[in-house]
Protein backbone atom coordinates (compact mmCIF):
# COMPACT_ATOMS: atom_id res chain seq x y z
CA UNK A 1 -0.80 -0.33 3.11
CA UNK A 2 -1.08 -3.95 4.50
CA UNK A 3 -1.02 -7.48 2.94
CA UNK A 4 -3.46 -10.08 3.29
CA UNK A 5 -4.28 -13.68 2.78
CA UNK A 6 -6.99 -16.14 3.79
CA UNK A 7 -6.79 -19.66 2.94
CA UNK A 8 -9.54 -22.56 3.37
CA UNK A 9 -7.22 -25.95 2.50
CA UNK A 10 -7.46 -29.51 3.13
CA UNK A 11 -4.30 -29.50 5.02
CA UNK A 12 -2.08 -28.11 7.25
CA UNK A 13 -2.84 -24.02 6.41
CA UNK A 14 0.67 -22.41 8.48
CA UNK A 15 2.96 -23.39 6.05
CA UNK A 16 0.71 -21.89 3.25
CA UNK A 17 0.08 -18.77 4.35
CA UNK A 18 3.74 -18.10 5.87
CA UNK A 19 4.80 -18.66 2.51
CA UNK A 20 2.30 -16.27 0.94
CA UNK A 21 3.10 -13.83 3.56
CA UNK A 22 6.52 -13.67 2.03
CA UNK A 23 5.27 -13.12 -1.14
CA UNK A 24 3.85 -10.10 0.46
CA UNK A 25 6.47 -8.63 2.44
CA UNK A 26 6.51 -5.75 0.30
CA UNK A 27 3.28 -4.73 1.31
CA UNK A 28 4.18 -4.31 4.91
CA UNK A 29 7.54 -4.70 7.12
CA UNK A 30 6.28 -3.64 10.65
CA UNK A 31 4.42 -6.54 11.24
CA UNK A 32 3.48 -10.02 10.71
CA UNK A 33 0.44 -12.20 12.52
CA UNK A 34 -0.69 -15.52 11.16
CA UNK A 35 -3.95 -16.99 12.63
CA UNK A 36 -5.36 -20.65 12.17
CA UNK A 37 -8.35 -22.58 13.27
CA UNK A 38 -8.18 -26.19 14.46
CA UNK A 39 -12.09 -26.98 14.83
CA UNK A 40 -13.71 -24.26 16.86
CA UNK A 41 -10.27 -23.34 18.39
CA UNK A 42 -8.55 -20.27 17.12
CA UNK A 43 -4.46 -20.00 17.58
CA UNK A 44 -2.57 -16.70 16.93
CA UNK A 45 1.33 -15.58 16.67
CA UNK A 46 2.24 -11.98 15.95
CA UNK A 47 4.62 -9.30 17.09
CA UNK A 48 6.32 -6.55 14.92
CA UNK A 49 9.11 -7.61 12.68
CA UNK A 50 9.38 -9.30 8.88
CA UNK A 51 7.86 -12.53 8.48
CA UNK A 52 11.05 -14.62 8.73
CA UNK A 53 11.59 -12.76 11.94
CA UNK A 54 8.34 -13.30 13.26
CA UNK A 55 7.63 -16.89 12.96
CA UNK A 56 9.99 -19.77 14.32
CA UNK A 57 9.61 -23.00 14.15
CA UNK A 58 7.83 -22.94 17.40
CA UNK A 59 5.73 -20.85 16.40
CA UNK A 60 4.69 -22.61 13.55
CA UNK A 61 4.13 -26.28 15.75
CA UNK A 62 1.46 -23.76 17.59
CA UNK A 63 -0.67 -23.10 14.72
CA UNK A 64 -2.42 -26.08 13.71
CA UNK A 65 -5.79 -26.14 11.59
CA UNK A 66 -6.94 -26.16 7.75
CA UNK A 67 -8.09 -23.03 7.50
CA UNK A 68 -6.60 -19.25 8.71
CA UNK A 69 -5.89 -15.68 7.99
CA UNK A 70 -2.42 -13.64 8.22
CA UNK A 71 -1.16 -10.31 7.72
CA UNK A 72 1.82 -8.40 7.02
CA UNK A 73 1.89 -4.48 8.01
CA UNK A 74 2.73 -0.94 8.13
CA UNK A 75 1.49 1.71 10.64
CA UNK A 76 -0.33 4.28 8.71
CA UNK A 77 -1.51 7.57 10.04
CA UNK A 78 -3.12 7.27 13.57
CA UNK A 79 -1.40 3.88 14.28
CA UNK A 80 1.57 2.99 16.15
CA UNK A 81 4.33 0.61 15.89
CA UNK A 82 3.08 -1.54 18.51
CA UNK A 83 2.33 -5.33 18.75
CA UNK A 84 -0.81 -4.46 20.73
CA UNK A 85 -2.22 -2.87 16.97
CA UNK A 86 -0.51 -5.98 15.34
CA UNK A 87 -2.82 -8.13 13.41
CA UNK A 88 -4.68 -10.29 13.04
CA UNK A 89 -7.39 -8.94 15.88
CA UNK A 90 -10.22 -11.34 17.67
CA UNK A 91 -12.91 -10.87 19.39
CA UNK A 92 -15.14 -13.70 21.04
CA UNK A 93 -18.50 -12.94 20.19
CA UNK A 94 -20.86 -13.67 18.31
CA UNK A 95 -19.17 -16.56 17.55
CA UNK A 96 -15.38 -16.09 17.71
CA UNK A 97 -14.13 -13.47 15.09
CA UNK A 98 -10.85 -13.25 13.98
CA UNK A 99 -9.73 -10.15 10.99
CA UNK A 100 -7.13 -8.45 9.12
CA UNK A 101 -7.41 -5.18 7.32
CA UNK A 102 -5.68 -3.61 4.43
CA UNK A 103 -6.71 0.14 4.27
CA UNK A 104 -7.68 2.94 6.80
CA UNK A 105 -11.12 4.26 8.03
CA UNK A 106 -11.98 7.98 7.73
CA UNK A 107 -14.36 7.92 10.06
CA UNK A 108 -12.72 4.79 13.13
CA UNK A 109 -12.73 8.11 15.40
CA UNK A 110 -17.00 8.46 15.15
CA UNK A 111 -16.95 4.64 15.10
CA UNK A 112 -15.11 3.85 18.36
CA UNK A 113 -16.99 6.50 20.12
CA UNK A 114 -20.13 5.17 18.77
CA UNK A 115 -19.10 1.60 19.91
CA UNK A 116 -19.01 2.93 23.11
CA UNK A 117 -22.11 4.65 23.55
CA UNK A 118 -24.15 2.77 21.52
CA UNK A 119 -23.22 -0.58 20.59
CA UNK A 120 -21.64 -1.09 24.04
CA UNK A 121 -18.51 -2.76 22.54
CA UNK A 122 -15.03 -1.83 24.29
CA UNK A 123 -12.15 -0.82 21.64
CA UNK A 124 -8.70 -1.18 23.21
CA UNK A 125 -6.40 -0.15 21.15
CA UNK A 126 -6.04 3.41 18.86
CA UNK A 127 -6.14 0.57 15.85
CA UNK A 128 -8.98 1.12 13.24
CA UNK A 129 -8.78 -2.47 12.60
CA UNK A 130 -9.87 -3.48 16.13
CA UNK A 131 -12.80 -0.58 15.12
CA UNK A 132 -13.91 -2.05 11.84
CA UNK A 133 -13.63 -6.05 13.35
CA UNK A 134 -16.38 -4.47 16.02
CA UNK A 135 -18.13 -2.78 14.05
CA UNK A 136 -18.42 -6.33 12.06
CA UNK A 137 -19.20 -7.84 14.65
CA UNK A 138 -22.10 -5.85 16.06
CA UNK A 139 -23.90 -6.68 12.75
CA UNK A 140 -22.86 -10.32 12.31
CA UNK A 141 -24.75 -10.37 15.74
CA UNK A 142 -28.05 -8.21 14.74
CA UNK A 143 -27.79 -10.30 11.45
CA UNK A 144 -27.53 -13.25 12.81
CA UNK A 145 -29.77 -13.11 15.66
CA UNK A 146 -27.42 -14.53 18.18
CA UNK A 147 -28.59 -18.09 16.34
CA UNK A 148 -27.65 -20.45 13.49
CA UNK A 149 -25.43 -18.71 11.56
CA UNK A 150 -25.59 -18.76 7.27
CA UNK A 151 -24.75 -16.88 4.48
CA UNK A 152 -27.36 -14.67 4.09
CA UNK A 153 -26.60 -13.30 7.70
CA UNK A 154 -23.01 -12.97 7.31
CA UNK A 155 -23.74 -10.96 3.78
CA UNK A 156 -26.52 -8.83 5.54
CA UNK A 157 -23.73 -7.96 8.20
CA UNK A 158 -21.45 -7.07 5.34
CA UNK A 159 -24.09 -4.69 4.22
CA UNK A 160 -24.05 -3.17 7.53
CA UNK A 161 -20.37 -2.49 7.72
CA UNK A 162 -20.76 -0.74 4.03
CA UNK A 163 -22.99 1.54 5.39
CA UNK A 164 -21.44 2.09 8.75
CA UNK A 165 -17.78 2.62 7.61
CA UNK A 166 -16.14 5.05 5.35
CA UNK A 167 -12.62 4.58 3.95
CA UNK A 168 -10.81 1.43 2.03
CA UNK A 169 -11.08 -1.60 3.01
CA UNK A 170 -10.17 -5.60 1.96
CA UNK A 171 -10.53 -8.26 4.98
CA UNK A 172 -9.90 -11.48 5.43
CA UNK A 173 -11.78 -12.63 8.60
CA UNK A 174 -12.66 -16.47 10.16
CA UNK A 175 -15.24 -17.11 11.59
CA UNK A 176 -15.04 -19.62 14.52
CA UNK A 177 -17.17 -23.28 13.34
CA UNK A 178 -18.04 -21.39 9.57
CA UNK A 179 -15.34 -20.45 7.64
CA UNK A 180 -13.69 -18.02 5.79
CA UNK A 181 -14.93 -14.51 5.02
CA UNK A 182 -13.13 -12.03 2.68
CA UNK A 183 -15.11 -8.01 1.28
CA UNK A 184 -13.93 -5.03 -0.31
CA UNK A 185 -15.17 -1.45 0.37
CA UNK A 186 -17.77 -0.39 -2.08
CA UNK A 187 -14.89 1.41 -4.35
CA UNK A 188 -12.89 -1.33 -4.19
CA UNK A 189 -10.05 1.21 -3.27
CA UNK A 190 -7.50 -1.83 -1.60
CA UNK A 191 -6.97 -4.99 -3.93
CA UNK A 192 -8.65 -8.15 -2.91
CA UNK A 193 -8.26 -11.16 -5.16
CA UNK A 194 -9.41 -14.99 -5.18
CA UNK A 195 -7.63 -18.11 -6.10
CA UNK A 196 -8.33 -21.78 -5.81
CA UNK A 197 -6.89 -25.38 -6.15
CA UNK A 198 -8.14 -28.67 -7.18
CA UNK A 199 -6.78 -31.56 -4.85
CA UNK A 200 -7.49 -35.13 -4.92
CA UNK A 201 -9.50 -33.79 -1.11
CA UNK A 202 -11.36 -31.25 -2.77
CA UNK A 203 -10.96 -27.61 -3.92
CA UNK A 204 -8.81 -25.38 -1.49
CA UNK A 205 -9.70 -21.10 -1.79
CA UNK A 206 -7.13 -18.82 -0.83
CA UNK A 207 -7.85 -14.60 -0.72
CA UNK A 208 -4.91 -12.41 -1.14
CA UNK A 209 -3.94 -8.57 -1.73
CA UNK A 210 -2.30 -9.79 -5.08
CA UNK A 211 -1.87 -12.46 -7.51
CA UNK A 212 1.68 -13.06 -6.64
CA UNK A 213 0.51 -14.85 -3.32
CA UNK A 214 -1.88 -16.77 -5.15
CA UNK A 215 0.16 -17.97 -8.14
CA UNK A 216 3.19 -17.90 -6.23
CA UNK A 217 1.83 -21.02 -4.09
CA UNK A 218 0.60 -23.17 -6.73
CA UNK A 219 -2.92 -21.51 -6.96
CA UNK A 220 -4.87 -20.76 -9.44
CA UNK A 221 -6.21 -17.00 -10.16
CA UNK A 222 -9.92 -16.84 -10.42
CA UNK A 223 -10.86 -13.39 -10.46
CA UNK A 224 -10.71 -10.06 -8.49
CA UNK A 225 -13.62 -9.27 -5.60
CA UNK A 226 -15.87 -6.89 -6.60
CA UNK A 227 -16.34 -3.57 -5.07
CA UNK A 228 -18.50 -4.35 -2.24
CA UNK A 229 -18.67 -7.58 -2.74
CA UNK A 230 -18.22 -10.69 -0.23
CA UNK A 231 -17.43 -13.72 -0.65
CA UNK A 232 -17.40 -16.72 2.00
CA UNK A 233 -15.75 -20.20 2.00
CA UNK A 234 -17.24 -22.49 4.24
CA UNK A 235 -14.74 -24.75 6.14
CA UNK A 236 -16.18 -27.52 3.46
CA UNK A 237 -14.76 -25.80 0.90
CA UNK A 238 -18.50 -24.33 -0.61
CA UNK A 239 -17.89 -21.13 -1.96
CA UNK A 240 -20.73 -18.10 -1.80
CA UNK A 241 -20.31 -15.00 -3.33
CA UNK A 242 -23.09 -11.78 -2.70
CA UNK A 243 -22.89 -8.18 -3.57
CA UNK A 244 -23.54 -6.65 -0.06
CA UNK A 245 -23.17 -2.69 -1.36
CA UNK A 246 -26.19 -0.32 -2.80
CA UNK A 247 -24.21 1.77 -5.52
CA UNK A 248 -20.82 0.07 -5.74
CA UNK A 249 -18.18 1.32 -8.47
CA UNK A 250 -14.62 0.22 -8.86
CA UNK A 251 -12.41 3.27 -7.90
CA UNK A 252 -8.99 0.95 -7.47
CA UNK A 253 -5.83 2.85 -5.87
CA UNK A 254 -4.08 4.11 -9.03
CA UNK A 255 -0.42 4.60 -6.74
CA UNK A 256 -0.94 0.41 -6.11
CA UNK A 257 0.21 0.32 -9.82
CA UNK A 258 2.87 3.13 -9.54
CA UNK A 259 4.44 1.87 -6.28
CA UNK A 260 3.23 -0.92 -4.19
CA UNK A 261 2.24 -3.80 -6.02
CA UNK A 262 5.13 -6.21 -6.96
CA UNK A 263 5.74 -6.00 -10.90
CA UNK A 264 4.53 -9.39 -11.45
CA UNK A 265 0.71 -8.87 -9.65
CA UNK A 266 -2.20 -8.63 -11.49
CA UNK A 267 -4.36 -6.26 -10.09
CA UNK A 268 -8.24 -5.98 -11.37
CA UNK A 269 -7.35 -6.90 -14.57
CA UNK A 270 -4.03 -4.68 -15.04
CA UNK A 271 -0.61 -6.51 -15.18
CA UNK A 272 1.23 -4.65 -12.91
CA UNK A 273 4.49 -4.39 -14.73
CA UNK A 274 2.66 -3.56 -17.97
CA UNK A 275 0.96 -0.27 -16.84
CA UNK A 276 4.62 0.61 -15.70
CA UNK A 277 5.77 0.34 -19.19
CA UNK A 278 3.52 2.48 -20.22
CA UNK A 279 4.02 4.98 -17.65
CA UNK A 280 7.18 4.80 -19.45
CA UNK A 281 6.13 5.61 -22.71
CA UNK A 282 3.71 8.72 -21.56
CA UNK A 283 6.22 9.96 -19.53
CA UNK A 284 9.26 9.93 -22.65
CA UNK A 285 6.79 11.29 -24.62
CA UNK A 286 6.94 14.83 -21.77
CA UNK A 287 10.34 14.78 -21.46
CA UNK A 288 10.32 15.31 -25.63
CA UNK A 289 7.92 18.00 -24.92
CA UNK A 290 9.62 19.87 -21.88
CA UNK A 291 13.33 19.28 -22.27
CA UNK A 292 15.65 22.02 -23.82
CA UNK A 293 16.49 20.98 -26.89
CA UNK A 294 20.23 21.68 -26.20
CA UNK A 295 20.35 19.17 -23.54
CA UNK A 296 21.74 16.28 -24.48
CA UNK A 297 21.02 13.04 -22.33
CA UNK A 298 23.89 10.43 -22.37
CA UNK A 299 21.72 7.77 -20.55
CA UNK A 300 19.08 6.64 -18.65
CA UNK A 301 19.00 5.33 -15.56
CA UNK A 302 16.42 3.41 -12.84
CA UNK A 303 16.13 4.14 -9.23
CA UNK A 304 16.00 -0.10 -8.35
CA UNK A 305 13.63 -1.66 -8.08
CA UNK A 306 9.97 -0.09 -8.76
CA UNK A 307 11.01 2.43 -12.01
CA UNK A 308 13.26 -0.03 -14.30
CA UNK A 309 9.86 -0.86 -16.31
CA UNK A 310 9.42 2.88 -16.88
CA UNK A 311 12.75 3.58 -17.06
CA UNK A 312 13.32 1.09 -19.66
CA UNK A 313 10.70 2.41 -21.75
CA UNK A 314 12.08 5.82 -21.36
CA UNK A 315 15.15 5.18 -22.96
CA UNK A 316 13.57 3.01 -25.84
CA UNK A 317 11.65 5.79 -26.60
CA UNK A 318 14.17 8.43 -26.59
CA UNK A 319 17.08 6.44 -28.72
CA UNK A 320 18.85 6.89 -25.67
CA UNK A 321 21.42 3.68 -23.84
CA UNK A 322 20.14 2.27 -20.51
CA UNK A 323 22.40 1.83 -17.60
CA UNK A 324 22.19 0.29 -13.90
CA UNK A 325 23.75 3.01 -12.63
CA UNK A 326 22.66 2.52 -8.59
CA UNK A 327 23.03 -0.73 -7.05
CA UNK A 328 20.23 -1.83 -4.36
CA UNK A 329 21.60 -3.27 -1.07
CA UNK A 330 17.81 -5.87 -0.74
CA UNK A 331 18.45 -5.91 2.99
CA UNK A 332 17.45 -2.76 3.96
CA UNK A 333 13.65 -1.73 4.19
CA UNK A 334 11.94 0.38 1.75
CA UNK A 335 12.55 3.62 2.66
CA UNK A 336 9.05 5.29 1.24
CA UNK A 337 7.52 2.63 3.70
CA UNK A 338 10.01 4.04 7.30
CA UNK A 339 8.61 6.45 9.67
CA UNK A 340 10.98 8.55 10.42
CA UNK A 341 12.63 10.93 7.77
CA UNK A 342 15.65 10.84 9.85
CA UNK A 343 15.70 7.36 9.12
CA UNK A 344 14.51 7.67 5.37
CA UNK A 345 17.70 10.18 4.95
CA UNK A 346 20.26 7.50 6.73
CA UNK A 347 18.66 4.74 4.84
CA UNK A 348 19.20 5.90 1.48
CA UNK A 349 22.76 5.52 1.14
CA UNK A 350 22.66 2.12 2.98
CA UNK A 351 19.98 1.13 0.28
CA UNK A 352 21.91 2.46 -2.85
CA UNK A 353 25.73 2.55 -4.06
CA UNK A 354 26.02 4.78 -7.12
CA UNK A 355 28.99 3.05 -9.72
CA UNK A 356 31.06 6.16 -10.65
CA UNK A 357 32.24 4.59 -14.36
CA UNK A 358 28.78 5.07 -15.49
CA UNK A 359 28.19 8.30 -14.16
CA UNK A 360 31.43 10.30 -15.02
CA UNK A 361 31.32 13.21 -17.48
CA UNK A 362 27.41 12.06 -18.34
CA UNK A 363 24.44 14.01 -18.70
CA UNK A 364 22.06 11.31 -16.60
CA UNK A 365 18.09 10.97 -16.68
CA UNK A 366 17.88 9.51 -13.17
CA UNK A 367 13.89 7.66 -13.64
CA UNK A 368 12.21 7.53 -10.20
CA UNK A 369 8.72 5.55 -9.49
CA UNK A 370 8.15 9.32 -7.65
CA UNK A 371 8.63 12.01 -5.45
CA UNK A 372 7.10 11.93 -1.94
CA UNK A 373 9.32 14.20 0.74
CA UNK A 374 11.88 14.48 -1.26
CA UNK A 375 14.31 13.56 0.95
CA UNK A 376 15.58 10.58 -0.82
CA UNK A 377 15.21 12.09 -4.44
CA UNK A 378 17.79 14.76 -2.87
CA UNK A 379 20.34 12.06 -1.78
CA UNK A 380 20.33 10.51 -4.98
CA UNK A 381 20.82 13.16 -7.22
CA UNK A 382 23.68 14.30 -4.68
CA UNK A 383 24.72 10.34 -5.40
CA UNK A 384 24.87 11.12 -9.10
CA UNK A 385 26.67 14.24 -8.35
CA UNK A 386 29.61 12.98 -6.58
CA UNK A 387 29.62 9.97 -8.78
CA UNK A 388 31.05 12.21 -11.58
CA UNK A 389 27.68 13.35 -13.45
CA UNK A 390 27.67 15.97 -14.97
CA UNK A 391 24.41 17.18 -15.42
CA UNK A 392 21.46 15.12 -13.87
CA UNK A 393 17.79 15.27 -15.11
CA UNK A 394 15.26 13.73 -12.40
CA UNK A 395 12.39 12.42 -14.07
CA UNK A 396 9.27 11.10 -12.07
CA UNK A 397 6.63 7.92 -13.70
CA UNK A 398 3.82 9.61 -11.34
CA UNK A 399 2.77 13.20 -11.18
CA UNK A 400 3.29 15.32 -8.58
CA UNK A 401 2.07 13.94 -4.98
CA UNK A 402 0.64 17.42 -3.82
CA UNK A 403 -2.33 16.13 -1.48
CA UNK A 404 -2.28 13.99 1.61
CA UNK A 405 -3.47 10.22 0.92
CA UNK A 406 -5.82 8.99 3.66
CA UNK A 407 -6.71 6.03 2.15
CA UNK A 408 -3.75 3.28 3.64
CA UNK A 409 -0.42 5.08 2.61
CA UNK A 410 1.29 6.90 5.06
CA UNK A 411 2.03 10.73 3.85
CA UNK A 412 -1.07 12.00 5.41
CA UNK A 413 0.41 15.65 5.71
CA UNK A 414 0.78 18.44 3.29
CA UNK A 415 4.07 19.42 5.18
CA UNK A 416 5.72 16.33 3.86
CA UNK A 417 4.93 16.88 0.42
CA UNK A 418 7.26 17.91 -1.21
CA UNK A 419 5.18 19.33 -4.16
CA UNK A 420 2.40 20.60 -2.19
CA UNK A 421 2.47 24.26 -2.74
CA UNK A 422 5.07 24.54 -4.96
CA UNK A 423 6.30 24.84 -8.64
CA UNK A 424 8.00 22.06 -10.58
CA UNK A 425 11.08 24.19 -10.85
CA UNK A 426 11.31 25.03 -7.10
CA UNK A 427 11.30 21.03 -6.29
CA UNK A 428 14.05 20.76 -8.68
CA UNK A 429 15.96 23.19 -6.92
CA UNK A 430 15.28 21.62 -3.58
CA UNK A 431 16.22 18.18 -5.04
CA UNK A 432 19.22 19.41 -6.37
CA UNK A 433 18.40 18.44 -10.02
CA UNK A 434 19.32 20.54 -13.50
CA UNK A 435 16.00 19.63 -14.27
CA UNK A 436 12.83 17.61 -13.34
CA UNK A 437 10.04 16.22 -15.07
CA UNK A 438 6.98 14.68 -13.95
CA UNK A 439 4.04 12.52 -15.61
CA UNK A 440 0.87 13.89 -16.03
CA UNK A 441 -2.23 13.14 -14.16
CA UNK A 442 -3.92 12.18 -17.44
CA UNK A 443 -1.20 10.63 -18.61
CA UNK A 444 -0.65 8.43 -16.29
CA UNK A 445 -4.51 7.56 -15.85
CA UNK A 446 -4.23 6.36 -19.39
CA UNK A 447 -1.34 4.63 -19.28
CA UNK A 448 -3.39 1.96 -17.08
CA UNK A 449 -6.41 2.77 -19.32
CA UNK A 450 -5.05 1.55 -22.11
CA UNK A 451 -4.16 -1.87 -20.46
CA UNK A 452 -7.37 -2.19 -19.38
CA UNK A 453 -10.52 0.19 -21.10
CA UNK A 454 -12.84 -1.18 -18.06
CA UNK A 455 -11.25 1.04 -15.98
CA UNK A 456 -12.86 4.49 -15.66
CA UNK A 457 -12.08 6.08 -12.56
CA UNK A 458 -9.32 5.84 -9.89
CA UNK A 459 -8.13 6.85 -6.48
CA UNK A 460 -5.75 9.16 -7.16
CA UNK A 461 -6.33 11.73 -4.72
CA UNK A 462 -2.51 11.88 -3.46
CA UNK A 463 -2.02 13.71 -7.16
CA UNK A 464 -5.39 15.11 -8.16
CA UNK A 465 -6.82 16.10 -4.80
CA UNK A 466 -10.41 13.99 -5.08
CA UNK A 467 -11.27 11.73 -2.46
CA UNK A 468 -14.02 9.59 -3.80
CA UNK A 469 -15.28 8.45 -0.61
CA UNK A 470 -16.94 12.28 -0.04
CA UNK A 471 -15.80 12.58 3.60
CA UNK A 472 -12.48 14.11 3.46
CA UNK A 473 -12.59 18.19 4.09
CA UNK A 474 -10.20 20.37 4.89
CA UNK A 475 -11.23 20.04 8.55
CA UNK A 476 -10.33 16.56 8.52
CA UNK A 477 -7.02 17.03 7.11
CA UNK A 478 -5.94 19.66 9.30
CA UNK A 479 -6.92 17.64 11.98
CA UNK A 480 -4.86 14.69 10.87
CA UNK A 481 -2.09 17.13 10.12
CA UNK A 482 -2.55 18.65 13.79
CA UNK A 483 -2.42 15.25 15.09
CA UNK A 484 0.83 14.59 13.58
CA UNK A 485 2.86 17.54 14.56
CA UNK A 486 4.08 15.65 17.77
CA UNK A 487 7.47 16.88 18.86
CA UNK A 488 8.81 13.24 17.16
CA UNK A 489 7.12 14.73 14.03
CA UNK A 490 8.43 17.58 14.31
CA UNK A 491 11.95 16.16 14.76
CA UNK A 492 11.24 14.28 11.52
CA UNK A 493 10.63 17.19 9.37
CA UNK A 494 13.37 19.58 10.47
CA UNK A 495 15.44 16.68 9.74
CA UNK A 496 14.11 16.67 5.92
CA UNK A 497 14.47 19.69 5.37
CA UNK A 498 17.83 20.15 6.42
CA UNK A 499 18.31 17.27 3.94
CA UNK A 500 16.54 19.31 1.46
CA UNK A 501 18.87 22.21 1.69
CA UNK A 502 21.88 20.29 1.86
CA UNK A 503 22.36 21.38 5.64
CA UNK A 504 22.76 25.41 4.30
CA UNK A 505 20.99 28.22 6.21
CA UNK A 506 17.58 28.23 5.65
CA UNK A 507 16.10 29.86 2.48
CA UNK A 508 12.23 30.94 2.51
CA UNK A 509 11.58 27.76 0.88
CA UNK A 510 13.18 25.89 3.86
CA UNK A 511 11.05 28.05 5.85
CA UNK A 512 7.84 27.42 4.17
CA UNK A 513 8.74 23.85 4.77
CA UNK A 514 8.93 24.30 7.79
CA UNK A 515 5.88 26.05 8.96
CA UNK A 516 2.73 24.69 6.52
């Protein structure tokens, strides 16, 4: 999971897309890299860190030009925390290329091998970026000839990447003396959205992961990109548009709308805060259904910041009072988004202060956006605990996350999950919850279905176990999952789930954690 932006203005671009970048910083806190181009020059300032970290004001004196790209990021499975893998990533011919990527490629291992022996390109890095902008630019050069460059070429070379690449996919790219070039893998798995401005120069385009970096600026939303489609903004301002894939369908990341997407993004038509309140409502509507009837809930309460919508909706629905029960320190990372579950565990309590007045003698519905590891669900019920509840129900928007995603977001193994393999009763026992509830695949399908009836189908594979793209097998995941279980990795997980079991000897469950 990355942000993006790419802006073609009539000014200055750094200021514009530092500020978008912000806008973004949810999407990624690893690393930031803006790039601009003044004429046929290209400038470039990254290195790992938050955006306000990243950029000085020297920094932003070197980045002159009307038009650039910038990224903020998260290493995902395969990637390391490195400035090397940083982005944005260049490459000098044909051309001059510069690209960012939101998403990860199934297949960058094939691809950089394939680079190698056939396209004669040298990758550097382990980055499936660096892959994917080589990969790009191998076609651009078939498409183009080596000559005049246009926008039939640079959708042709598009086309090429589509059927080259598997994966998700939304880039922003520049192309050095043409302009701006933004596409979406032919699911459209990773948001990609455009957004414009009318200026007494002309009109200014800007691409972006979400509305929020559009609007947030002073653009105007114009629409989503298609699956498969590409668009490109010449450094004149002409916009072009082309569908570049043979059998596109829009597939979009259904866990963007549970978890990653600020609350006030629109994404392909869905307001993101909307779909949460209906998670809400689907997800009352199973505790009804599954709760003992003798349990009485005193109130409901959101894990800050993701589940208040849901949350909020829960205790509408159930006649029941709403408290803000945990109180978010905002400078401290997200903790679904950290490597390390050591780190995850510490973080927790940093990140959240449980107020004791509104906990005391209650039965509490504690509402959580959902359940990854586990490892901070178990700290906060623990939270609730020694806060004074009394009882505390742990109630999750999104179903259980049973399969590794391999798609951007980083819980590639099964080991990690903390559902995979196991009932919903023996997670509430590792959790250390009375009882726990979970939404409903279906349910939580139609909760964004009913926001928007367009929508037929979704990437949901972390809960259902169907990855659309049709190259994920159980090969491939147990060689992710072999790849992982470094002695750092392993670290990581023994680490979980002694948080898991409180730090007791081990039970069989603590076992089976240990060795999937």
């Amino acid at each position: 999971m990355c942000g993006i932006v790419g802006v073609v203005s009539q000014s200055p671009v750094n200021q514009l897309i530092y500020d978008s970048l912000l806008l973004l910083q949810h999407r990624g806190q690893d690393a930031a890299g803006i790039a601009t181009a003044d004429g046929s020059t290209f400038h470039m300032h990254k290195a790992n860190g938050m955006v306000r970290d990243v950029f000085r004001t020297r920094n932003m004196r070197s980045l002159p030009g009307t038009s650039g790209i910038g990224q903020v990021r998260y290493p995902t499975a395969g990637s390391a925390s490195s400035e090397e893998e940083a982005q944005p990533f260049y490459v000098n011919a044909p051309f001059g290329i510069i690209l960012a990527h939101n998403g990860n490629l199934t297949n960058w291992p094939q691809l950089k091998e394939e680079m190698f022996r056939v396209d004669r390109r040298h990758i550097n890095t382990n980055s499936d970026t660096e892959v994917l902008l080589n990969v790009f630019a191998h076609e651009l050069q078939t498409a183009s000839s080596g000559l005049q460059l246009d926008p039939a070429a640079l959708f042709k070379a598009v086309s090429g990447v589509h059927r080259r690449v598997r994966g998700s996919y939304a880039i922003v790219s520049l192309i050095s003396g043409y302009g701006l070039l933004g596409f979406r893998d032919p699911f459209g798995i990773r948001p990609l959205c455009i957004g414009k401005l009318e200026t007494a120069s002309g009109t200014e385009w800007m691409l972006a992961s979400e509305s929020v970096a559009i609007e947030g600026i002073g653009f105007e939303f114009v629409r989503d990109v298609a699956p498969g489609e590409a668009v490109f903004i010449d450094f004149e301002g002409n916009f072009h548009a082309q569908q570049c894939a043979t059998n596109p369908s829009l597939n979009p990341c259904i866990f963007e709308l549970v978890y990653l997407a600020r609350p006030d993004s629109v994404l392909d038509g869905v307001p993101v805060y909307n779909a949460r309140l209906r998670m809400g409502d689907y997800l009352a509507e199973k505790i009804v259904r599954e709760l003992p009837k003798d349990v009485k809930i005193d109130v409901v309460m959101p894990i800050p910041d993701s589940s208040r919508p849901a949350a909020m909706q829960v205790a509408a629905k159930l006649g029941v009072e709403y408290r803000e029960g945990f109180f978010k320190n905002r400078y401290v990372g997200r903790t679904f988004i950290m490597p390390g579950q050591a780190v995850r565990k510490k973080s927790v309590r940093q990140k959240l202060n449980a107020m004791g007045i509104e906990f005391k003698g209650k039965n509490v519905l504690i509402v959580d956006d959902s359940i990854v590891r586990g490892t901070t669900s178990h700290e906060i019920v623990q939270m609730a605990r020694d806060a004074g509840a009394n009882k505390v129900i742990f109630a999750s928007a999104a179903p259980p996350v049973k399969y590794p995603n391999v798609y951007g977001i980083d819980m590639p193994t099964r080991s990690e999950l903390v559902a995979h393999g196991r009932s919903d009763e023996e997670v509430a026992r590792l959790i250390g919850a009375d009882f726990l509830v979970y939404q409903d695949v279906d349910a939580l399908k139609s909760a964004v279905r009913d926001i928007n009836p367009a929508l037929k189908e979704f990437e949901a594979s972390c809960f259902d176990g169907n990855y659309i793209t049709g190259d994920v097998t159980t090969e491939y995941l147990d060689r992710i999952e072999s790849a992982r279980l470094a002695p750092s990795a392993q670290s990581d997980r023994d680490a979980a789930s002694e948080a898991l079991e409180g730090g007791t000897a081990r039970s069989q469950l603590h076992l089976q954690l240990s060795v999937e």
